[in-house]
N, C-alpha and C. Protein backbone atom coordinates (compact mmCIF):
# COMPACT_ATOMS: atom_id res chain seq x y z
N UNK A 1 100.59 120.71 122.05
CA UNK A 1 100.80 119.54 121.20
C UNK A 1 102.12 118.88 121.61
N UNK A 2 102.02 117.69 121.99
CA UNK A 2 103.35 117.08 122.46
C UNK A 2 104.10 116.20 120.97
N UNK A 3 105.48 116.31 121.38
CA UNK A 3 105.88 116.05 120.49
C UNK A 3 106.15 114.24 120.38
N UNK A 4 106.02 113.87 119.13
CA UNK A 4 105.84 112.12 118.74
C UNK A 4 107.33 111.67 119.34
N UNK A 5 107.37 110.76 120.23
CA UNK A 5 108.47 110.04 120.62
C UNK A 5 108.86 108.65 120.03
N UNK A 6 110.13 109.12 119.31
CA UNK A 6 110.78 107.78 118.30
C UNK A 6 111.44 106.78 118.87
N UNK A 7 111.46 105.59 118.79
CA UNK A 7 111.84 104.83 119.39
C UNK A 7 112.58 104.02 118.15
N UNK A 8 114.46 103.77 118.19
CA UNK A 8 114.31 103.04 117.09
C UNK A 8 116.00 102.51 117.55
N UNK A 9 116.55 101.35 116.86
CA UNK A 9 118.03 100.78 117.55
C UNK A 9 119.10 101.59 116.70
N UNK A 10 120.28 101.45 117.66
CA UNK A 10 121.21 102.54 116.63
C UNK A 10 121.75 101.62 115.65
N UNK A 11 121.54 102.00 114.38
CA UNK A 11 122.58 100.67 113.11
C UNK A 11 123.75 100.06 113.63
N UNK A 12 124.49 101.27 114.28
CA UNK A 12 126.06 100.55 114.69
C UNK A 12 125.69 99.15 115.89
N UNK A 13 125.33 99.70 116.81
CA UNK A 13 125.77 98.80 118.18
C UNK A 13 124.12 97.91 118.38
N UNK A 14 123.01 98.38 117.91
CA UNK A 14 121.98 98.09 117.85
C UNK A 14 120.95 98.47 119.54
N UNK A 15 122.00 99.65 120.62
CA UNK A 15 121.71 99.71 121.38
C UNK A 15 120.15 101.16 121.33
N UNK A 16 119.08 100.73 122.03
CA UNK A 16 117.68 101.62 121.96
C UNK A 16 117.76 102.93 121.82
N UNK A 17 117.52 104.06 120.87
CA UNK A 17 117.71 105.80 120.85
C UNK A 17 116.29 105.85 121.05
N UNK A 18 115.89 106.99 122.19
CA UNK A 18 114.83 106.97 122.42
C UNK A 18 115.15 108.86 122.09
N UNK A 19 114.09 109.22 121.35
CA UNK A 19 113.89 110.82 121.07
C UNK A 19 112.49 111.45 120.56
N UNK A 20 112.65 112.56 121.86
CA UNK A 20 111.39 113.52 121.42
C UNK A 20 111.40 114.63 120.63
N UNK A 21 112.85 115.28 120.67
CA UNK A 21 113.08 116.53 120.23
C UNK A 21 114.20 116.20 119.73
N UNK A 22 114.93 116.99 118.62
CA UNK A 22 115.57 116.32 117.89
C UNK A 22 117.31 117.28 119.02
N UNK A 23 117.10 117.84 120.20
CA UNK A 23 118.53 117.83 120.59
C UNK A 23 118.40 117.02 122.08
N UNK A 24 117.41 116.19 122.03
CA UNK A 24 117.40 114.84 122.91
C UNK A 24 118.24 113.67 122.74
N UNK A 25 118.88 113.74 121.45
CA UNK A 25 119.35 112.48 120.35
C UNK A 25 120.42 113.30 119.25
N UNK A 26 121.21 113.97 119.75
CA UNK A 26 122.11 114.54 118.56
C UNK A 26 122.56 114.35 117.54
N UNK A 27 123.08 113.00 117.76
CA UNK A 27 123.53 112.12 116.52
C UNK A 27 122.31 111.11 116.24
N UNK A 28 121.17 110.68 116.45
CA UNK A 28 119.72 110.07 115.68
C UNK A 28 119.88 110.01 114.55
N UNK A 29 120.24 108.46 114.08
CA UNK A 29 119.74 107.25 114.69
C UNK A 29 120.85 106.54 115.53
N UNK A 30 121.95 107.52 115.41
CA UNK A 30 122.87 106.60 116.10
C UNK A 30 123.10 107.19 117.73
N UNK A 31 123.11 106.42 118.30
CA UNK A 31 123.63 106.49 120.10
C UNK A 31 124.37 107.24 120.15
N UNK A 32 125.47 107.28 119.59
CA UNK A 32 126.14 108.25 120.34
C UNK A 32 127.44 108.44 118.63
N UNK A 33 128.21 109.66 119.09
CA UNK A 33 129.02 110.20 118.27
C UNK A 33 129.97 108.94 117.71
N UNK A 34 130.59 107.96 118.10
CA UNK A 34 131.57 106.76 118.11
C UNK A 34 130.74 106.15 116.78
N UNK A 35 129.04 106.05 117.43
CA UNK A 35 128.75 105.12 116.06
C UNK A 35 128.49 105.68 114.88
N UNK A 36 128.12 107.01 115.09
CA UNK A 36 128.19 107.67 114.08
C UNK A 36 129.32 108.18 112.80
N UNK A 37 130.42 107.83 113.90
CA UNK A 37 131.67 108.08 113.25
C UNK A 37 132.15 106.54 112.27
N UNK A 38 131.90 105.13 112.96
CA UNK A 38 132.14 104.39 112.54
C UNK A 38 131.28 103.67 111.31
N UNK A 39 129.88 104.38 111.35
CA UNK A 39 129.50 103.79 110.32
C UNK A 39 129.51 105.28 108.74
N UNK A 40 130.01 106.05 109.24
CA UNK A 40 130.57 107.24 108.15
C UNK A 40 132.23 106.95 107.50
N UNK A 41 132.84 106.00 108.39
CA UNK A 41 133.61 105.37 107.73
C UNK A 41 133.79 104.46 107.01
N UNK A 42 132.67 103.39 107.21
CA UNK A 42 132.05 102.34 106.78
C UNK A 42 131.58 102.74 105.21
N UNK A 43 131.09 103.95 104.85
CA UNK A 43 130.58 104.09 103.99
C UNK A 43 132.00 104.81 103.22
N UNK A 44 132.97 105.47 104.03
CA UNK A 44 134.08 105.56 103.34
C UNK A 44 135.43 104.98 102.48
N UNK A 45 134.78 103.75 103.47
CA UNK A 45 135.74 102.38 102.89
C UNK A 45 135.02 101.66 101.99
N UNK A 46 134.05 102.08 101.31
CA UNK A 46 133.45 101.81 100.77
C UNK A 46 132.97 100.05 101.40
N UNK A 47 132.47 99.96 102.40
CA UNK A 47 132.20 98.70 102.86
C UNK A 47 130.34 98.49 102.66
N UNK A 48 129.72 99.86 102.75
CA UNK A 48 128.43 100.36 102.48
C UNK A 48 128.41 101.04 101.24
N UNK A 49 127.49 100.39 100.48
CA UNK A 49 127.20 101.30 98.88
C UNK A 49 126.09 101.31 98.28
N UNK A 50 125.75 102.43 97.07
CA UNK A 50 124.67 101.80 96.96
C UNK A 50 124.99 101.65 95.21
N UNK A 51 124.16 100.01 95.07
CA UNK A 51 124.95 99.30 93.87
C UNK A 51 123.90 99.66 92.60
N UNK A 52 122.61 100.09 92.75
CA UNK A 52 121.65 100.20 91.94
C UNK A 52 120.96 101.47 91.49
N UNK A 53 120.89 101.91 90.49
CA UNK A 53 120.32 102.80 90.37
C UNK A 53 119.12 103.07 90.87
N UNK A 54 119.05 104.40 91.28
CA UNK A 54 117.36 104.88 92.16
C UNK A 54 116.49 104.59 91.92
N UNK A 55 116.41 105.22 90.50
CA UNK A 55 115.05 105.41 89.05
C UNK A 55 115.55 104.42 88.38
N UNK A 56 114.26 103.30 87.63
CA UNK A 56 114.58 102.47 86.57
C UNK A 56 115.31 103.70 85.08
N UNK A 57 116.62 102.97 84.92
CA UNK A 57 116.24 103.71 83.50
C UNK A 57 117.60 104.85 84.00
N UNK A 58 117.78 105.12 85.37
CA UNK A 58 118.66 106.26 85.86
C UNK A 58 119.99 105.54 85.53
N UNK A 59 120.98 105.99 84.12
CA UNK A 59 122.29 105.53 84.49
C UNK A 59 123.89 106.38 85.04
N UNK A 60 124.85 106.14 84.53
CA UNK A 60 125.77 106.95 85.16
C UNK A 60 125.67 108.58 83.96
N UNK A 61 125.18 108.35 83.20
CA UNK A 61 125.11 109.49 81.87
C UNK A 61 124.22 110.29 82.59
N UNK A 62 123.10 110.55 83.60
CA UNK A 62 122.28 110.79 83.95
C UNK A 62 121.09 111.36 83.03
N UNK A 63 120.96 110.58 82.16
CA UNK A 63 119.85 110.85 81.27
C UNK A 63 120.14 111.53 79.85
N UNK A 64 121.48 112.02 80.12
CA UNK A 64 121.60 113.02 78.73
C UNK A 64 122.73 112.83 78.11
């Protein structure tokens, strides 16, 4: 059984990750370690967030 080959752009640089096995692509979805690093900062600087709750109805009390 061969394994499904992913084809998809890295978020950072938007350059092609092509992977069959997941230590073909180490850092997947991103190209390489740099973009991986820069968009983990991105989310540290809070420049990436997420503004909405998951579940309708999910607030910061988490239900209780």
């Amino acid at each position: 059984m061969c394994p499904e080959v992913l084809k998809v752009n890295c978020p950072n640089c938007g350059r092609e990750v092509v992977r069959a096995r997941p230590s073909e692509a180490p850092f997947f979805p991103f190209c390489c370690e740099r973009c991986k690093l820069i968009d983990l900062g991105k989310w540290l600087d809070e420049q990436h967030r997420i503004e909405e709750p998951l579940e309708p109805g999910a607030g910061a009390s988490g239900g209780a």
